[in-house]
C-alpha atoms as a PDB file:
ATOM      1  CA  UNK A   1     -16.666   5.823 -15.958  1.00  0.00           C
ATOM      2  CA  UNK A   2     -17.455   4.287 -12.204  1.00  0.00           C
ATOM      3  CA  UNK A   3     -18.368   5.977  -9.232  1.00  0.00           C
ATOM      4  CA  UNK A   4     -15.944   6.680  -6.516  1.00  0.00           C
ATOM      5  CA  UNK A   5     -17.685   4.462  -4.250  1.00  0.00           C
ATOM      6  CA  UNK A   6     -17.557   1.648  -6.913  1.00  0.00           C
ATOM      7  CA  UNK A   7     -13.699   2.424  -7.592  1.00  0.00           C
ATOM      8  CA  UNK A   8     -13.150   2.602  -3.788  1.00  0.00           C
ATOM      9  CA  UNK A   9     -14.822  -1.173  -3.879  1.00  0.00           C
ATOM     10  CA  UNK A  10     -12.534  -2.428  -6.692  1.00  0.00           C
ATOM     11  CA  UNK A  11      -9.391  -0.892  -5.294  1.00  0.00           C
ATOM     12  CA  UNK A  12     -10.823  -2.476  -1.400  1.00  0.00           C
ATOM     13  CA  UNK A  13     -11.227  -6.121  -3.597  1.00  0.00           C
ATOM     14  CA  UNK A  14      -7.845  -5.871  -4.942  1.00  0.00           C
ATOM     15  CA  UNK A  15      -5.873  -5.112  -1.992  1.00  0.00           C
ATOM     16  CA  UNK A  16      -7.660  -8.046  -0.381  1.00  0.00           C
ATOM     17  CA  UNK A  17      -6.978 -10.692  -2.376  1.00  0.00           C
ATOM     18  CA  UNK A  18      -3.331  -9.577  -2.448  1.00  0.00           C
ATOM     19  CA  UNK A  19      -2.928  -8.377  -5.709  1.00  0.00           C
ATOM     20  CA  UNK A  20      -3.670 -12.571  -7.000  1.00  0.00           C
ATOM     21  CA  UNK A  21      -6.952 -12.882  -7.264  1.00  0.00           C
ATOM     22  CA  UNK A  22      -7.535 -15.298  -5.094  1.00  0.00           C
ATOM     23  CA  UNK A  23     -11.475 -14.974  -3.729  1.00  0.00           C
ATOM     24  CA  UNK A  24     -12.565 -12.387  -0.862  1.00  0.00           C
ATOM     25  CA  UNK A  25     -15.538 -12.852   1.759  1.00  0.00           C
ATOM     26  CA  UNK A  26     -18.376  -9.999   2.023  1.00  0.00           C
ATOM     27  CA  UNK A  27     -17.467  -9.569   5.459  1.00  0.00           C
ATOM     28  CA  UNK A  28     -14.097  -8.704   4.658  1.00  0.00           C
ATOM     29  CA  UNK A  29     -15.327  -6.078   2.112  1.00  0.00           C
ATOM     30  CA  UNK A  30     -17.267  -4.528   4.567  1.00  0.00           C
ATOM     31  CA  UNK A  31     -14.596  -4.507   7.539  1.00  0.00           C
ATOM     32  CA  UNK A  32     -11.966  -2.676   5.019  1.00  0.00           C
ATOM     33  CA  UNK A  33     -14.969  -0.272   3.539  1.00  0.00           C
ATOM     34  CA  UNK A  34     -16.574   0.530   7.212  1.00  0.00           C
ATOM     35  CA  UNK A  35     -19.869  -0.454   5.243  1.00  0.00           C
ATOM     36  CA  UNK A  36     -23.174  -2.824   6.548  1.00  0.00           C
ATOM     37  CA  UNK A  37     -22.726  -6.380   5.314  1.00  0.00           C
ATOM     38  CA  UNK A  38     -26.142  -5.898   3.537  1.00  0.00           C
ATOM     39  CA  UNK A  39     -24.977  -2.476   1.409  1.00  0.00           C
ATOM     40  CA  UNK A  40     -21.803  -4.210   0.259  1.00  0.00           C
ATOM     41  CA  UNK A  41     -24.009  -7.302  -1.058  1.00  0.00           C
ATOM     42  CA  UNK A  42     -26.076  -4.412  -2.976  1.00  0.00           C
ATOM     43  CA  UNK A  43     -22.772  -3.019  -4.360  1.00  0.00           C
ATOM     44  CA  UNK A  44     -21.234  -6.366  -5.281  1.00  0.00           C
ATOM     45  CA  UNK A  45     -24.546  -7.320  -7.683  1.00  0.00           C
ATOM     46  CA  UNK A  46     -23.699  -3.865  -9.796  1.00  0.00           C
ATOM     47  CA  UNK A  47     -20.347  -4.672  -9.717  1.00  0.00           C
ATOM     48  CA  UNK A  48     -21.013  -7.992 -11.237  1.00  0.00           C
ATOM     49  CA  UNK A  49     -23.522  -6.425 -13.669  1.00  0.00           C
ATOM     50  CA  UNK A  50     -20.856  -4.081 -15.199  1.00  0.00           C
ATOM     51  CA  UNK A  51     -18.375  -7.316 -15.744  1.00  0.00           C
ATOM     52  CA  UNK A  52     -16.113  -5.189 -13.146  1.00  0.00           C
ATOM     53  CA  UNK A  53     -16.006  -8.491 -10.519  1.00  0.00           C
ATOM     54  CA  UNK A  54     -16.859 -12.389 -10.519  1.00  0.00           C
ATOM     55  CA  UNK A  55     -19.811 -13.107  -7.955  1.00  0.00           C
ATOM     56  CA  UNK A  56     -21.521 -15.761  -6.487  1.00  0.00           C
ATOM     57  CA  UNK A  57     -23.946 -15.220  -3.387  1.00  0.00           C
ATOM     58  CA  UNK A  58     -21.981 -17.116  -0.576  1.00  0.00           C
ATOM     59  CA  UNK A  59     -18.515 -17.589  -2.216  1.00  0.00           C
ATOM     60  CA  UNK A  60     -15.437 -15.572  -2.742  1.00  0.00           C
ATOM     61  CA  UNK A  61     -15.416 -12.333  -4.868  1.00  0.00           C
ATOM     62  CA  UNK A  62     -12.725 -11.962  -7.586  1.00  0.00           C
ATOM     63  CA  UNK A  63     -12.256  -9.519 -10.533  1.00  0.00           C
ATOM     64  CA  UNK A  64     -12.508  -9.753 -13.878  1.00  0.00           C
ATOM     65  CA  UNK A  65      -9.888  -8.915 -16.410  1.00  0.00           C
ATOM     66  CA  UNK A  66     -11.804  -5.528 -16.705  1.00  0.00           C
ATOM     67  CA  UNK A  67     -12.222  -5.054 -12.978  1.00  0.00           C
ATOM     68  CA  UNK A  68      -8.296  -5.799 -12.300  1.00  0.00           C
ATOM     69  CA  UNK A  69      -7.384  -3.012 -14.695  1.00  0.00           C
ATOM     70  CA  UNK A  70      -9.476  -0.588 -13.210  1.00  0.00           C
ATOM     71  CA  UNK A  71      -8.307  -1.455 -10.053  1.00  0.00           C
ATOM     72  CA  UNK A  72      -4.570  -0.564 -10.720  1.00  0.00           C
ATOM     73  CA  UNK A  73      -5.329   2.265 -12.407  1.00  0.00           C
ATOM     74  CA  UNK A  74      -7.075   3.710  -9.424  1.00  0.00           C
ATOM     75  CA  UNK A  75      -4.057   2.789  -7.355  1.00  0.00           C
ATOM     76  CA  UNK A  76      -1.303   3.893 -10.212  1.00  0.00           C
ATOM     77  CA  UNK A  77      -2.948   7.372  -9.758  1.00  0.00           C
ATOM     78  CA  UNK A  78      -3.170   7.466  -5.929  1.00  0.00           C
ATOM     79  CA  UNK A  79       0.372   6.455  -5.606  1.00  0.00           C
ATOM     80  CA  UNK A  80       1.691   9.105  -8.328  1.00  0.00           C
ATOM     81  CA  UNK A  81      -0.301  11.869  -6.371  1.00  0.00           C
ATOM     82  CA  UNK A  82       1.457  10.516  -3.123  1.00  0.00           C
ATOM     83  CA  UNK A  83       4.889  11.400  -5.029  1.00  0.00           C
ATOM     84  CA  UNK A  84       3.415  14.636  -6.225  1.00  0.00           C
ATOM     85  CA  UNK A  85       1.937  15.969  -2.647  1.00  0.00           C
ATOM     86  CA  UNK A  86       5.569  14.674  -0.956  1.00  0.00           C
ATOM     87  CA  UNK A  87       8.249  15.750  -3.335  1.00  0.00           C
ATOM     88  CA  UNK A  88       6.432  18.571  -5.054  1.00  0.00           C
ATOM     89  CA  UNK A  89       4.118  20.372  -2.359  1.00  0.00           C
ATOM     90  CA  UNK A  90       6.540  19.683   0.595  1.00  0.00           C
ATOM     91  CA  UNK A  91       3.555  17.112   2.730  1.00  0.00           C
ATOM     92  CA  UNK A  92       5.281  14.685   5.343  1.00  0.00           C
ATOM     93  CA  UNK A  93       4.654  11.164   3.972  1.00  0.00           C
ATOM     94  CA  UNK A  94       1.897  10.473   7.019  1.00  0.00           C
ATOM     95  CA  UNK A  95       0.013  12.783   5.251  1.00  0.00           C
ATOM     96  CA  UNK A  96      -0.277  12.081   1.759  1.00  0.00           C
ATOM     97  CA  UNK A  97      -2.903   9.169   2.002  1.00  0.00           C
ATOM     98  CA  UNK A  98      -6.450  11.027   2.310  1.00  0.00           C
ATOM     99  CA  UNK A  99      -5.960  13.900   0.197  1.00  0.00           C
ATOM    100  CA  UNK A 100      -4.423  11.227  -2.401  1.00  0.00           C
ATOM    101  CA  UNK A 101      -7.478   9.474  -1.932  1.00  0.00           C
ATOM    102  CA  UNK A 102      -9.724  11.820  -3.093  1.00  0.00           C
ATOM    103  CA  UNK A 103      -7.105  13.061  -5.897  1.00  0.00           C
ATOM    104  CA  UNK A 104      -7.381   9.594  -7.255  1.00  0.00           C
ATOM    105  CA  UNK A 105     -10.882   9.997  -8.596  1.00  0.00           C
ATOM    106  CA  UNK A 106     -10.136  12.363 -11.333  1.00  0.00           C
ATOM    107  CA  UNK A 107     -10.458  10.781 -14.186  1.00  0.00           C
ATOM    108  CA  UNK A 108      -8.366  11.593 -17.172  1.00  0.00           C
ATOM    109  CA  UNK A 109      -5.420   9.366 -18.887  1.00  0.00           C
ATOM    110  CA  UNK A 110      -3.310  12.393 -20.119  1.00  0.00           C
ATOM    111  CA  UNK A 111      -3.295  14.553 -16.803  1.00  0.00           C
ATOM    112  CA  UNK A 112      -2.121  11.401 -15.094  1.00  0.00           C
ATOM    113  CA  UNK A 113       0.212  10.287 -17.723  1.00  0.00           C
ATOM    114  CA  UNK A 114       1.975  13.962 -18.078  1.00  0.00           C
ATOM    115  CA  UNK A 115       2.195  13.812 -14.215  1.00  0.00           C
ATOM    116  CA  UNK A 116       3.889  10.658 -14.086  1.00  0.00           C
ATOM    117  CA  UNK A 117       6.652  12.166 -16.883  1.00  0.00           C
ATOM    118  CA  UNK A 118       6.662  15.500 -14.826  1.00  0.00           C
ATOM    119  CA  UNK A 119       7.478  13.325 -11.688  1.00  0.00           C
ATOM    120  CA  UNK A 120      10.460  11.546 -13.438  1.00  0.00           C
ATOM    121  CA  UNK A 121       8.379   8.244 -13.973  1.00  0.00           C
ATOM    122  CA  UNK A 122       9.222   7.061 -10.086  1.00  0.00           C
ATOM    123  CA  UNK A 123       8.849   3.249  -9.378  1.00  0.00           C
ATOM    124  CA  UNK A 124       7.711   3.884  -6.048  1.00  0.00           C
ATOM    125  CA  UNK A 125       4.869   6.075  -3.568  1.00  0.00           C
ATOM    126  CA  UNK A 126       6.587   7.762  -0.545  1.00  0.00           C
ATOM    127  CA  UNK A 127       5.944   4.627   1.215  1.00  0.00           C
ATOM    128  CA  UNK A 128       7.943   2.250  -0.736  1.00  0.00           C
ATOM    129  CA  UNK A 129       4.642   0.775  -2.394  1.00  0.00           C
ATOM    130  CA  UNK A 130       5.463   0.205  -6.452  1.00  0.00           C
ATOM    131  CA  UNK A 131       3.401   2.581  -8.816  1.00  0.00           C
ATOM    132  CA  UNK A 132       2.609   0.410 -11.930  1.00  0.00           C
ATOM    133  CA  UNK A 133       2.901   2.217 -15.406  1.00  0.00           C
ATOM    134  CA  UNK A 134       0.515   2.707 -17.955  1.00  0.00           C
ATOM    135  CA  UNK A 135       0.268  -0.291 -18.987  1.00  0.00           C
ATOM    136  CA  UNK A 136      -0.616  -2.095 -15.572  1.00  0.00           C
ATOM    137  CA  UNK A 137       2.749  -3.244 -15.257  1.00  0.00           C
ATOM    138  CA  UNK A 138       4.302  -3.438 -11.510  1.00  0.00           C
ATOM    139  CA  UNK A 139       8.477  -3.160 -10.926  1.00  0.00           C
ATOM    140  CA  UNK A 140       8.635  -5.599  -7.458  1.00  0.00           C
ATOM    141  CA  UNK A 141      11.506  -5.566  -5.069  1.00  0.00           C
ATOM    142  CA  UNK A 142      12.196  -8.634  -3.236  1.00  0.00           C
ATOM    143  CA  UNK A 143      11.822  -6.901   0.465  1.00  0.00           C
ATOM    144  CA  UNK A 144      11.826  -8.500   3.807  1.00  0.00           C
ATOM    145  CA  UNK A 145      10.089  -7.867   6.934  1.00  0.00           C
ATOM    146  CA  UNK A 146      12.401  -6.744   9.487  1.00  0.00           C
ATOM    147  CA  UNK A 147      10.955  -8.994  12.297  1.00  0.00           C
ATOM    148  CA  UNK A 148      12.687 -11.722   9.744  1.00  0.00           C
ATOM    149  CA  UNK A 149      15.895 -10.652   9.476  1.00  0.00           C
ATOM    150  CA  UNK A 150      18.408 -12.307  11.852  1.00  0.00           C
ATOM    151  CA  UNK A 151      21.219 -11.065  14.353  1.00  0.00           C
ATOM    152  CA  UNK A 152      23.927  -9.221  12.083  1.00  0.00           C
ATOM    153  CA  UNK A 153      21.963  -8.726   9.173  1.00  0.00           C
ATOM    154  CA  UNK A 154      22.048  -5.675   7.288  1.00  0.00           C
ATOM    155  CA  UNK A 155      19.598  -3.604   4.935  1.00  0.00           C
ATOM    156  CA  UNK A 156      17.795  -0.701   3.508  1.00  0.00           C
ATOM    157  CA  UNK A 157      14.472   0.620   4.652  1.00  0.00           C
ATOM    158  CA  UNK A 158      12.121   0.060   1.238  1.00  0.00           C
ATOM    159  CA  UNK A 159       9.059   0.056   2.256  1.00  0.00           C
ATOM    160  CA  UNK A 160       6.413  -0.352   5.265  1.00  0.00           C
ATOM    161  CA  UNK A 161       2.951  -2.677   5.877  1.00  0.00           C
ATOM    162  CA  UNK A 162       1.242  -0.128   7.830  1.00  0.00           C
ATOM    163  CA  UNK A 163       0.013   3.425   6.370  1.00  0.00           C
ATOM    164  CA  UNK A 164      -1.369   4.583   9.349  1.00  0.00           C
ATOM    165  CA  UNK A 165      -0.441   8.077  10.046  1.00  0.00           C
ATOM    166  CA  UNK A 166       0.432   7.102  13.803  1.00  0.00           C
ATOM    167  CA  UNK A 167       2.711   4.723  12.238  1.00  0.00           C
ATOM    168  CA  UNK A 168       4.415   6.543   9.970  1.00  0.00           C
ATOM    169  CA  UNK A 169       5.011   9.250  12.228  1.00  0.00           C
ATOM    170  CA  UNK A 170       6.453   6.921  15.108  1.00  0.00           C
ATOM    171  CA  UNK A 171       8.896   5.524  12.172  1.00  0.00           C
ATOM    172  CA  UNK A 172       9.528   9.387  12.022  1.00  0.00           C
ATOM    173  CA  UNK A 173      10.265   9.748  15.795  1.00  0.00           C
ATOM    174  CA  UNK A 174      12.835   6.553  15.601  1.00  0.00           C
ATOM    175  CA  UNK A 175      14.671   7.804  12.728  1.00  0.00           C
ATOM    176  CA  UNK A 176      13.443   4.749  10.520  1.00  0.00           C
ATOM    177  CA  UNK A 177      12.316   5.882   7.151  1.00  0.00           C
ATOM    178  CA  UNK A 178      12.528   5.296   3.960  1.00  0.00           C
ATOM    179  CA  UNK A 179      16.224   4.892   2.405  1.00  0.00           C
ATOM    180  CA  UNK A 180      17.898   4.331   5.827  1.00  0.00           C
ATOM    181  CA  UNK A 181      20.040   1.678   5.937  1.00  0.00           C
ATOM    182  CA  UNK A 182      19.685  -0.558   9.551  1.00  0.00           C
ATOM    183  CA  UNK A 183      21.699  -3.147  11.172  1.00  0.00           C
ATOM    184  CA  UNK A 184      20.313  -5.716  13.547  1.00  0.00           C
ATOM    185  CA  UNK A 185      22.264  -6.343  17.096  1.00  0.00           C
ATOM    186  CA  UNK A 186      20.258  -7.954  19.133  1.00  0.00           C
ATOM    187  CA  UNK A 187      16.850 -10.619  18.933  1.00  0.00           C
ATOM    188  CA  UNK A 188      15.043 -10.254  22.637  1.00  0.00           C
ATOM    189  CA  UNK A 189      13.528 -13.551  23.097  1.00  0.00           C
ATOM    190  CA  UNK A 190      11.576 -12.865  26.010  1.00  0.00           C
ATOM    191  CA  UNK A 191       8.983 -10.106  23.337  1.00  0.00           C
ATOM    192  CA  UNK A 192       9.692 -10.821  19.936  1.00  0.00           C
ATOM    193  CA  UNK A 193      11.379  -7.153  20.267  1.00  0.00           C
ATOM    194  CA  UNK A 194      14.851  -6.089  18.011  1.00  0.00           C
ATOM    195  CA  UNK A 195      18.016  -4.441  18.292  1.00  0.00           C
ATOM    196  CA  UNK A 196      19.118  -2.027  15.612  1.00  0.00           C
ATOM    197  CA  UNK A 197      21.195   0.365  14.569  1.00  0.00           C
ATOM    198  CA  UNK A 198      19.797   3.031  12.176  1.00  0.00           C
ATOM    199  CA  UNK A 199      22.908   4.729  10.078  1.00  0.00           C
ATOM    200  CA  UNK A 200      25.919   3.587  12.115  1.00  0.00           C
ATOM    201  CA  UNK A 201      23.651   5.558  14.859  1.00  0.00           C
ATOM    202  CA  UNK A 202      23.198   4.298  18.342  1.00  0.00           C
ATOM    203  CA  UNK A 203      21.309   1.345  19.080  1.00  0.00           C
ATOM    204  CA  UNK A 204      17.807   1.484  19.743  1.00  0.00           C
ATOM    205  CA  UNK A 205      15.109  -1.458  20.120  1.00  0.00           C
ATOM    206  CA  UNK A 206      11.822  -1.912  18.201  1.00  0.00           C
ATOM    207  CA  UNK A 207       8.205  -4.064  19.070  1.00  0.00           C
ATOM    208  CA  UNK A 208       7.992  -6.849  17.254  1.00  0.00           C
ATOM    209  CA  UNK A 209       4.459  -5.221  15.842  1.00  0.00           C
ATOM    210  CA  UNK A 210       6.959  -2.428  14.525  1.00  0.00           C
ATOM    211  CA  UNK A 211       9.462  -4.389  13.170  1.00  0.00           C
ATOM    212  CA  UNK A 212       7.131  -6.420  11.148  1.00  0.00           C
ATOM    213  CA  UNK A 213       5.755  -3.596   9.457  1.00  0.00           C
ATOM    214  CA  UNK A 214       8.925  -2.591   8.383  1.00  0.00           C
ATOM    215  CA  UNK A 215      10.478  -4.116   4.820  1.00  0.00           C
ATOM    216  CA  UNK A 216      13.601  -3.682   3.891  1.00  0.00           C
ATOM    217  CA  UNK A 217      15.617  -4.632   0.655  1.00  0.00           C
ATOM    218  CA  UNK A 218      18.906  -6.993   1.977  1.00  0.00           C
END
């Protein structure tokens, strides 16, 4: 059993260091967590004391085998409760994340794995993020951003970068959401910004920021 606050840590660490580990400054901790450089120290030392996280005053935080799997399970249930709220209870997918976010803390094995039957077993959140299964096991798509794709290319909206709920909802407001399929027509040089057509419908153009928040499976 951990604290939501320490789960919200582990979750914070793992998202950080991309899913591989790799090591992840205090500072960066306490940016994502909205928390005083001196409280995340404090919550790093009984992180370390419960074997959930590797660290060393001054150098880069990384989990432990323990800490990793504790980490995806927190995520495997927000993601499933994402599904839930969306296809079950009717929510818009900008709304899903905060309510998920508190859902996420319930802690019991069975009520998540009889939700994750009840839901079909899906491979991915509303937001084209992958839900891993009970095991800790991820399905990855190779997706691309669409600021990479080049003049002619085709693909399928998979996924997005940014879970903002301003984001999400200007993706609504341009017709670009999950499962639509896009074409690009045009690169601007002069901003970075794109030409696309969404469904065979007319063209419309996207910021760069946008577009690169944007992944799509070729």
């Amino acid at each position: 059993m951990h604290s939501f606050t320490e789960e919200n840590y582990l979750k914070a660490i793992y998202h950080l260091s991309d899913g591989n580990n790799a090591g992840v400054s205090t500072n960066s901790i306490a940016e994502v967590t909205n928390t005083k450089a001196a409280s995340v120290t404090d919550m790093l030392k009984k992180l370390a004391d419960k074997k959930l996280i590797n660290y060393v005053k001054y150098q880069g935080v990384t989990l432990t085998e323990i800490g990793v799997k504790a980490a995806v399970n927190i995520i495997r249930k927000h993601r499933l409760w994402e599904v839930f709220l969306v296809e079950k209870l009717g929510f818009k997918w900008d709304e899903v994340h905060d309510i998920a976010e508190e859902l996420e803390h319930i802690n019991s094995a069975v009520l998540i794995d009889r939700l994750d039957d009840f839901l079909g077993n899906p491979a991915a959140d509303p937001h084209g993020d992958p839900i891993p299964d009970s095991t800790g096991n991820f399905t990855h798509k190779k997706l691309v951003k669409v600021s990479d794709m080049k003049e002619g290319q085709a693909g399928t909206i998979s996924g997005v970068n940014e879970h903002s709920s301003a984001f999400l909802k200007h993706l609504e407001k341009l017709g670009l959401t999950l499962g639509t399929k896009i074409t690009i027509t045009d690169l601007i040089e002069f901003d970075g910004s794109i030409m696309l057509k969404a469904d065979e419908t007319k063209e419309r153009t996207i910021s760069r920021e946008v577009a690169k928040n944007i992944l799509v499976i070729l």
